[in-house]
N, C-alpha and C. Protein backbone atom coordinates (compact mmCIF):
# COMPACT_ATOMS: atom_id res chain seq x y z
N UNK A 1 -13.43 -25.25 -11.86
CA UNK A 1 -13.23 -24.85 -10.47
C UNK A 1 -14.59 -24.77 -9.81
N UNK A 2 -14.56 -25.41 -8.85
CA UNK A 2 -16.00 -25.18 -8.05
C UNK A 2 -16.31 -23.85 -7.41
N UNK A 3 -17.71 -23.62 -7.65
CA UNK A 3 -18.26 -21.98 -6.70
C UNK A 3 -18.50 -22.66 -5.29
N UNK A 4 -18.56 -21.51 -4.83
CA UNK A 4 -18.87 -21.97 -3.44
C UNK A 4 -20.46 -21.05 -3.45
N UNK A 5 -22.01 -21.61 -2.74
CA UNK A 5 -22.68 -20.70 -2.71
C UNK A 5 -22.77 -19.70 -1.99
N UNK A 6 -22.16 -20.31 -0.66
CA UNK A 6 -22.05 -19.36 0.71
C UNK A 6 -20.65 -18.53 0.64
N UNK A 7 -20.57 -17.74 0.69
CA UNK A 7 -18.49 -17.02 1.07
C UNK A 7 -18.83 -18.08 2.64
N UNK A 8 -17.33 -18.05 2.52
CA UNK A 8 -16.57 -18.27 3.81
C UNK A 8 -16.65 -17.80 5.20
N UNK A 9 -16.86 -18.04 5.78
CA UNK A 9 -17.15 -17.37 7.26
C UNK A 9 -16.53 -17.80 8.19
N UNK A 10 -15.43 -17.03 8.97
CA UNK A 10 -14.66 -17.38 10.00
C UNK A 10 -15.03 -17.25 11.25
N UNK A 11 -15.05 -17.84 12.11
CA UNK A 11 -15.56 -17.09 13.76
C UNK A 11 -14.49 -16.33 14.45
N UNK A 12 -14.54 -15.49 15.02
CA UNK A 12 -13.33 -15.16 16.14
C UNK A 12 -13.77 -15.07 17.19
N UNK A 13 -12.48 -15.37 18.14
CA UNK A 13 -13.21 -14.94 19.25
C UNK A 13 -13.22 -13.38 19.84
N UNK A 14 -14.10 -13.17 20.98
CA UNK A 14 -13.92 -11.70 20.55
C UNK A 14 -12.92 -11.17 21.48
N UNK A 15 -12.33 -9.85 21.36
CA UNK A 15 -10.98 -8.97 21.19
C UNK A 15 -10.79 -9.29 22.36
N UNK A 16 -11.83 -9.71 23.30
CA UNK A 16 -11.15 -9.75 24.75
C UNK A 16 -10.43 -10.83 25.32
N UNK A 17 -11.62 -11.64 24.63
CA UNK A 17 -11.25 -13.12 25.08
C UNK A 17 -9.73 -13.41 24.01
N UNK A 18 -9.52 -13.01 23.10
CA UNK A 18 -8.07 -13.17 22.39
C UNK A 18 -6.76 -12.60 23.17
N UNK A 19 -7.46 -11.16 23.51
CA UNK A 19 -6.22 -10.59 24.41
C UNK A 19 -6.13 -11.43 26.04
N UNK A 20 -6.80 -12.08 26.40
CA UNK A 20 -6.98 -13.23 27.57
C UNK A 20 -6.10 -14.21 27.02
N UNK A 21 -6.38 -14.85 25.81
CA UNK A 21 -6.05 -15.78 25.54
C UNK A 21 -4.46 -16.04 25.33
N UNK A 22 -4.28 -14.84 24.76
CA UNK A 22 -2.65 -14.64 24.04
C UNK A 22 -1.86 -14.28 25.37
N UNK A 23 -2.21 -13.47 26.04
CA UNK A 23 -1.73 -12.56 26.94
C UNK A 23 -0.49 -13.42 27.81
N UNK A 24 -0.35 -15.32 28.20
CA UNK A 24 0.84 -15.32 28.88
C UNK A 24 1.92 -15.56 27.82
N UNK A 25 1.38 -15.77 26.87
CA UNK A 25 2.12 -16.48 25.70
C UNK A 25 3.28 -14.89 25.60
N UNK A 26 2.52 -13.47 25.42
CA UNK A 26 3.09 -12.38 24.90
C UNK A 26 4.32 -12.49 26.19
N UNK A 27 3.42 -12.06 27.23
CA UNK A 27 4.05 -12.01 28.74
C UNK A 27 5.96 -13.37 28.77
N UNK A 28 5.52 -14.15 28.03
CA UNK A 28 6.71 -14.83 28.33
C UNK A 28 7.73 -14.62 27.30
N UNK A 29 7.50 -14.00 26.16
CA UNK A 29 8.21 -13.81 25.02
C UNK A 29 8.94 -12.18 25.40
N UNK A 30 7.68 -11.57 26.17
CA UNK A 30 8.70 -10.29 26.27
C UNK A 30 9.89 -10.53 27.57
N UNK A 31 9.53 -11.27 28.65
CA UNK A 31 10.28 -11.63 29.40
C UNK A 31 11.67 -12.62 28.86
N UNK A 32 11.75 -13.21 28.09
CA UNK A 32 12.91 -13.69 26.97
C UNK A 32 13.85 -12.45 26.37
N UNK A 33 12.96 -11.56 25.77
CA UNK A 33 13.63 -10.27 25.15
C UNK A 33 14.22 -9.77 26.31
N UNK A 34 14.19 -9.69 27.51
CA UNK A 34 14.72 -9.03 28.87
C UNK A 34 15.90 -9.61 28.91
N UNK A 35 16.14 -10.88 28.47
CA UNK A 35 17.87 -11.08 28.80
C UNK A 35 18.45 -10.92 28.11
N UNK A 36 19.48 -10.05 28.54
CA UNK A 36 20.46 -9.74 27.35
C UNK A 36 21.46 -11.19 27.21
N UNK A 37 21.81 -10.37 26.15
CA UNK A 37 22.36 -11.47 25.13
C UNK A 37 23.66 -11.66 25.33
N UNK A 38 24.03 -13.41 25.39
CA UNK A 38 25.78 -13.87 26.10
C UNK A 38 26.58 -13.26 25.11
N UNK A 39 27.71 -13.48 25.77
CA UNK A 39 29.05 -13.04 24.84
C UNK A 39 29.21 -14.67 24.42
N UNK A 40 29.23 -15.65 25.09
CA UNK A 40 29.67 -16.90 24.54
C UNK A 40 28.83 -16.99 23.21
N UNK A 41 29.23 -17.11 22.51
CA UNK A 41 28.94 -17.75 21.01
C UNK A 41 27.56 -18.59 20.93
N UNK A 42 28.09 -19.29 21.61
CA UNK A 42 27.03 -21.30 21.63
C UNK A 42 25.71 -20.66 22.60
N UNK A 43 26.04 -19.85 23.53
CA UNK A 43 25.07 -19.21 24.45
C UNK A 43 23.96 -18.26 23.62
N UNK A 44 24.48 -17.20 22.87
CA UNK A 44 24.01 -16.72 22.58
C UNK A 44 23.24 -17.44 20.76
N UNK A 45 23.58 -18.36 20.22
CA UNK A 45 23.21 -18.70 19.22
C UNK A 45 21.47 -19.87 19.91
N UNK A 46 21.82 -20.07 20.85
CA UNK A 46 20.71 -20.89 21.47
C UNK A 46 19.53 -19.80 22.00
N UNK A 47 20.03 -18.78 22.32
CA UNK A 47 19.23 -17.54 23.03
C UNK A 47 18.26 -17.52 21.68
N UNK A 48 18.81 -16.91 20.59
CA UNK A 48 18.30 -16.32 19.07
C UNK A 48 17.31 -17.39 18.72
N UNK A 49 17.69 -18.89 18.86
CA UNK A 49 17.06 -20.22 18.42
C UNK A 49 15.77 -19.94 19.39
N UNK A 50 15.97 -19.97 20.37
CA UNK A 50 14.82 -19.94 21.60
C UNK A 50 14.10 -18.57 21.10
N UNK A 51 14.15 -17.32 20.72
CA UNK A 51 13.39 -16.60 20.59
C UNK A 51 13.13 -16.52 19.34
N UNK A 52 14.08 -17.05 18.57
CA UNK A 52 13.36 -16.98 17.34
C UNK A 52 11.51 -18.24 17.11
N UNK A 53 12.16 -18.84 18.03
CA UNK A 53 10.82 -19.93 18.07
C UNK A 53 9.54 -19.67 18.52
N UNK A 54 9.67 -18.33 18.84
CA UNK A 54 8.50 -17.84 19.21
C UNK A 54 7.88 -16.75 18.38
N UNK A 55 8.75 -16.98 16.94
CA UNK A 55 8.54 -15.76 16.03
C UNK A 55 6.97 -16.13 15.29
N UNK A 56 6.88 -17.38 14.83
CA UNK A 56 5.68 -17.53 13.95
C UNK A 56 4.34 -17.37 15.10
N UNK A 57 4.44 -17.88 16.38
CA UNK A 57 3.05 -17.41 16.76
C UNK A 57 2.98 -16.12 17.47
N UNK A 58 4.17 -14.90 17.59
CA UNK A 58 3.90 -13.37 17.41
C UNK A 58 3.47 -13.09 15.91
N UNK A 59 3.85 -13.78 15.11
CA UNK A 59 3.18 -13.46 13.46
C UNK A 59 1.61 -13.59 13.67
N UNK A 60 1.50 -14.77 13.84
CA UNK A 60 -0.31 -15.43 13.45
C UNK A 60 -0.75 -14.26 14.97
N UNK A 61 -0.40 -13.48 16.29
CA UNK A 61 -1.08 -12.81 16.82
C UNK A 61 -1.09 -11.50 16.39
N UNK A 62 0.28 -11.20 15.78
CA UNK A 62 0.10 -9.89 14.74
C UNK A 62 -0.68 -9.33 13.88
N UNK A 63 -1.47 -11.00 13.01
CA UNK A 63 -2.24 -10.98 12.07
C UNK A 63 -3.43 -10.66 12.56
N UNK A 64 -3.88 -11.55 13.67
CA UNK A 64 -4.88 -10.93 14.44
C UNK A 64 -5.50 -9.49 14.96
N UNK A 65 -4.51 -9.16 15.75
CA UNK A 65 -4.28 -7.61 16.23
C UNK A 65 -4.67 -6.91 15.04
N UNK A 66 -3.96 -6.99 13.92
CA UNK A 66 -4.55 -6.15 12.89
C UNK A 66 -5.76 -6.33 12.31
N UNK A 67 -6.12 -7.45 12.52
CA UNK A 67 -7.83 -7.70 12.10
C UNK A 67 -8.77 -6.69 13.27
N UNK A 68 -8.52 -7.19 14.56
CA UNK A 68 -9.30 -6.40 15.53
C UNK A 68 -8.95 -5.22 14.86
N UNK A 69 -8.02 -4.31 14.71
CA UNK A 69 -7.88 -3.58 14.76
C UNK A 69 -8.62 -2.75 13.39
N UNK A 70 -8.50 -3.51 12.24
CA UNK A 70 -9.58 -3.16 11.27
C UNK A 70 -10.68 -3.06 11.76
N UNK A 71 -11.45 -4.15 12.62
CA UNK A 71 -12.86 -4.44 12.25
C UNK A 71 -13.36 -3.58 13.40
N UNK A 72 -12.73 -2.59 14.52
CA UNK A 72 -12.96 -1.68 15.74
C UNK A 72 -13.14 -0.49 14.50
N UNK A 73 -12.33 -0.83 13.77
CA UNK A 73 -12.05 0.95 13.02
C UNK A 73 -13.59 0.38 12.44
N UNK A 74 -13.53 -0.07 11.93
CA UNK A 74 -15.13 0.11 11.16
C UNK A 74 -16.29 0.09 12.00
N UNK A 75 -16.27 -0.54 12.93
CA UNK A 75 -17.85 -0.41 13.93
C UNK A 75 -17.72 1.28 14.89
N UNK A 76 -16.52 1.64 14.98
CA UNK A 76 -16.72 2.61 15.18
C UNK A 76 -17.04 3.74 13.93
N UNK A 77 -16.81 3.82 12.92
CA UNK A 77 -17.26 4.18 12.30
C UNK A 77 -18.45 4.33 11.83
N UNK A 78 -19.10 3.44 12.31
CA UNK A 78 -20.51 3.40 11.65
C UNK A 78 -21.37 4.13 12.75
N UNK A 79 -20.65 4.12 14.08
CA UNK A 79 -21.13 4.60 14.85
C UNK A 79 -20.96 6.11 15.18
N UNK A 80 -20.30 6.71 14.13
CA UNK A 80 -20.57 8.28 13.79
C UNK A 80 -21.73 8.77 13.13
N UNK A 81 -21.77 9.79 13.52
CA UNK A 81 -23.03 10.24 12.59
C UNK A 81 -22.49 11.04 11.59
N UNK A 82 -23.02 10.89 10.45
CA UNK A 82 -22.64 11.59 8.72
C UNK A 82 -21.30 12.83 8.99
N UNK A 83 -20.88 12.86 8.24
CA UNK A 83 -20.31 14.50 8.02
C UNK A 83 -21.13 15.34 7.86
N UNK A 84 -20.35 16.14 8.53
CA UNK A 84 -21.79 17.90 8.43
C UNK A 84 -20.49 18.70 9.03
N UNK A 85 -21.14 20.05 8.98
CA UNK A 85 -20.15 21.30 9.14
C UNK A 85 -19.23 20.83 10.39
N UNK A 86 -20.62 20.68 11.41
CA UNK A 86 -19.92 20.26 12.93
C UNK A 86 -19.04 19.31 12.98
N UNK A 87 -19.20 18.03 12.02
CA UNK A 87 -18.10 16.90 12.54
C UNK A 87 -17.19 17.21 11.51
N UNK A 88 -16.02 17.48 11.54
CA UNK A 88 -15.37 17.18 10.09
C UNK A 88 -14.29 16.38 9.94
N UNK A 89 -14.03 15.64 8.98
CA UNK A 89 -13.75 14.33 8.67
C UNK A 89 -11.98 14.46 9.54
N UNK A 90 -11.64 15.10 10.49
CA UNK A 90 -10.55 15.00 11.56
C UNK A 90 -11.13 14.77 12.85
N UNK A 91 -12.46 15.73 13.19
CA UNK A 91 -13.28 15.20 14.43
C UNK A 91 -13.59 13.57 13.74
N UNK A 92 -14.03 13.37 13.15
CA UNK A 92 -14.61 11.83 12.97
C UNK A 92 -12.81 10.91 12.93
N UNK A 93 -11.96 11.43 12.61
CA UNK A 93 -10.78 10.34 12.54
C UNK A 93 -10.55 9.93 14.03
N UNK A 94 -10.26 11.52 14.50
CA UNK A 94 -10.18 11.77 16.05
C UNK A 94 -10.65 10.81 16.94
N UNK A 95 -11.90 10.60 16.71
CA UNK A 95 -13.25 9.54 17.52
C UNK A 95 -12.77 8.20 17.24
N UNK A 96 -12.57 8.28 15.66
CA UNK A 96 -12.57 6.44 15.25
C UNK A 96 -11.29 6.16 16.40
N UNK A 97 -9.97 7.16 16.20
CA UNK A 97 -8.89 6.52 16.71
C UNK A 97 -8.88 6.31 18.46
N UNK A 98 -9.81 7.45 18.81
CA UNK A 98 -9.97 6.95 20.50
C UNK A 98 -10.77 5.63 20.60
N UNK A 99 -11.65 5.28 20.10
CA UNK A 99 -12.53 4.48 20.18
C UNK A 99 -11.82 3.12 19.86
N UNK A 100 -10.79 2.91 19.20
CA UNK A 100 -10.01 2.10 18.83
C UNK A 100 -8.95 2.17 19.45
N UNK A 101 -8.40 2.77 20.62
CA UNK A 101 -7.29 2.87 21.35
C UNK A 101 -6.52 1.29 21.72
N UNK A 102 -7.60 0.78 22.69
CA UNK A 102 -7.10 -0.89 23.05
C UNK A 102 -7.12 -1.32 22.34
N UNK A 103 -7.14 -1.46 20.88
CA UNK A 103 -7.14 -2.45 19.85
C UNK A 103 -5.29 -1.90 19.12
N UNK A 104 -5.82 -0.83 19.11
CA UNK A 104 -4.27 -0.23 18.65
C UNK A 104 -2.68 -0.37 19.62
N UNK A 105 -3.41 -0.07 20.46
CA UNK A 105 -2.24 -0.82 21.54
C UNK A 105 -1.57 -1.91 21.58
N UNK A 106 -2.52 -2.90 21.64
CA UNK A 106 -2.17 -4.12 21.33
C UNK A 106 -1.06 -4.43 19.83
N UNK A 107 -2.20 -3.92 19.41
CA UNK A 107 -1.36 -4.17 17.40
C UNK A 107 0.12 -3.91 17.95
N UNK A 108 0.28 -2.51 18.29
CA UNK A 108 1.23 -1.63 18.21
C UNK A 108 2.58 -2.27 19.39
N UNK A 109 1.88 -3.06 20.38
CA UNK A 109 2.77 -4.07 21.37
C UNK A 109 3.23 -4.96 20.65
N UNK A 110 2.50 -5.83 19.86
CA UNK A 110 2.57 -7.28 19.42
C UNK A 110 3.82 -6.81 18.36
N UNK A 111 3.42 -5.91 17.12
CA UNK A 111 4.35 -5.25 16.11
C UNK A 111 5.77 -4.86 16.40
N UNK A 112 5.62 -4.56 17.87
CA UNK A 112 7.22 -4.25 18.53
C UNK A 112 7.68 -5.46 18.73
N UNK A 113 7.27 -5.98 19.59
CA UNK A 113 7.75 -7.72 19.93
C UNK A 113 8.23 -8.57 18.77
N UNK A 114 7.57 -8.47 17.52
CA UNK A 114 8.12 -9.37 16.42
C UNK A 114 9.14 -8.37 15.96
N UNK A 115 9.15 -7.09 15.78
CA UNK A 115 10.23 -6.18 15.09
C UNK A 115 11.64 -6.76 16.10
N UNK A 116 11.09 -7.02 17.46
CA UNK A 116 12.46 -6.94 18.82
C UNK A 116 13.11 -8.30 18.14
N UNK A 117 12.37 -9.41 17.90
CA UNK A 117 12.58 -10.82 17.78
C UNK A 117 13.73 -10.38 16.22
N UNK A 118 13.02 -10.05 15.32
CA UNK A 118 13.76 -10.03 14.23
C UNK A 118 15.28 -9.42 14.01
N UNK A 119 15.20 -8.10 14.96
CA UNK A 119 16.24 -7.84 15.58
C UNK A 119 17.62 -8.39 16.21
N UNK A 120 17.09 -8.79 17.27
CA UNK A 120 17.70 -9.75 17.94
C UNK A 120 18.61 -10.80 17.21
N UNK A 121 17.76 -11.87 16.44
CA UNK A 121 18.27 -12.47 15.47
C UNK A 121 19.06 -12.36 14.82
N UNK A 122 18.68 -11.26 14.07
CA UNK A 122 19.82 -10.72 13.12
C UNK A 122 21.26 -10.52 13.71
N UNK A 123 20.94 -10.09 14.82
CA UNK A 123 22.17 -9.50 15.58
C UNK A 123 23.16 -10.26 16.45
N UNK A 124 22.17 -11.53 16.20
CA UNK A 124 23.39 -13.00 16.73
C UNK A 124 23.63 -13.53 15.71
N UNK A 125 22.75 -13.31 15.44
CA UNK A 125 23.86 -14.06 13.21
C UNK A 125 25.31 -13.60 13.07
N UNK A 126 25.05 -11.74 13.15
CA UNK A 126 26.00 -11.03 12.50
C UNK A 126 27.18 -11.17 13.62
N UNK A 127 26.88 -11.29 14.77
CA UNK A 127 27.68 -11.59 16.15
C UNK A 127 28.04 -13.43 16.02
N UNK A 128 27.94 -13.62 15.03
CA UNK A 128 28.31 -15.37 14.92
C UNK A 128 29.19 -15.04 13.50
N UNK A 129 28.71 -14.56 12.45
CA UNK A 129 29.48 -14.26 11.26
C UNK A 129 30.75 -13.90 11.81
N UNK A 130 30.81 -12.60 12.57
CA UNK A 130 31.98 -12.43 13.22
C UNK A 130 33.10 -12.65 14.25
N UNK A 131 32.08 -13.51 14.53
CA UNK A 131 33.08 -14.59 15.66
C UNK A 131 33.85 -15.95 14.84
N UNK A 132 33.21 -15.92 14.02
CA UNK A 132 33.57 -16.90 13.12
C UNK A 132 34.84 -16.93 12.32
N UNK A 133 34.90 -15.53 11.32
CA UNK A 133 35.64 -14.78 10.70
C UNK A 133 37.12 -14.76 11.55
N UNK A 134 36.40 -14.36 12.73
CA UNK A 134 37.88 -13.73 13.67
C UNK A 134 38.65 -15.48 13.72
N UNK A 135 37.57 -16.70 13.99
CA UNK A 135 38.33 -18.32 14.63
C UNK A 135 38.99 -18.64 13.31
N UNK A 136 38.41 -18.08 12.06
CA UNK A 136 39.32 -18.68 10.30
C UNK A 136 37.74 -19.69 10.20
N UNK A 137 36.68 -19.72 10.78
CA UNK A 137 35.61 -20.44 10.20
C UNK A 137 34.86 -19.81 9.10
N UNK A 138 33.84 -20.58 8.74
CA UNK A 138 33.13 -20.44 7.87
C UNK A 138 31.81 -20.02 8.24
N UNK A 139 30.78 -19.23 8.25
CA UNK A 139 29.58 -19.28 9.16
C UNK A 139 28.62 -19.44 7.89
N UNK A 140 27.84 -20.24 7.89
CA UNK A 140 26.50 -19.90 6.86
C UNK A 140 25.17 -20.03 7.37
């Protein structure tokens, strides 16, 4: 197996320009989640198809979000000064987590949006299983 001499090094771009970047993509996926869902069968199995298609790139921005969201927790961190009587390691959590607020937000938006998607899904499956059941079909 070959070594590599250098590790790997990824670029990102940074947290702002990502949340710029992603931002109509999110904007149109949550506006999808806004319509509720048909009673027609064929309607609503196309709804689930259409939002489910937007599941893998809320994943790969999920993955992201949680990177920012690591790599804020650590630069703020470093940007505490030591433990001592005065700070104690809840004042220092306290700080990391304000200091990391917009990064957590985000995570914590994006994490809902794929939980909504998965949801959803599920819930026109099981709303197709049973429409199915009731016609004498078969659903798989």
């Amino acid at each position: 197996m070959p070594t590599l001499e250098k590790p790997l090094r990824f670029s990102f771009p940074s947290f702002q320009d990502y949340f710029e970047k992603c931002k109509s993509f999110i904007a149109n996926v949550q506006d999808e989640l806004t319509v509720s869902i048909a009673h027609d069968p064929v309607a609503s199995d196309q709804q689930a198809r259409t939002i489910e298609s937007y599941r893998v790139g809320m994943r790969e921005i999920l993955a992201f979000a949680d990177s920012y969201l690591d790599l804020a927790e650590a630069e703020a961190l470093k940007k505490l000064p030591p433990r001592s009587k005065e700070l104690t390691d809840l004042d220092r959590e306290t700080r990391v987590a304000a200091a990391v607020s917009t990064e957590r937000r985000f995570r914590d938006v994006v994490k809902g949006i794929c939980e909504s998607i998965d949801t959803r899904v599920s819930y026109v499956q099981t709303r197709l299983r049973v429409f199915s059941a009731a016609e004498g079909q078969k659903y798989t």
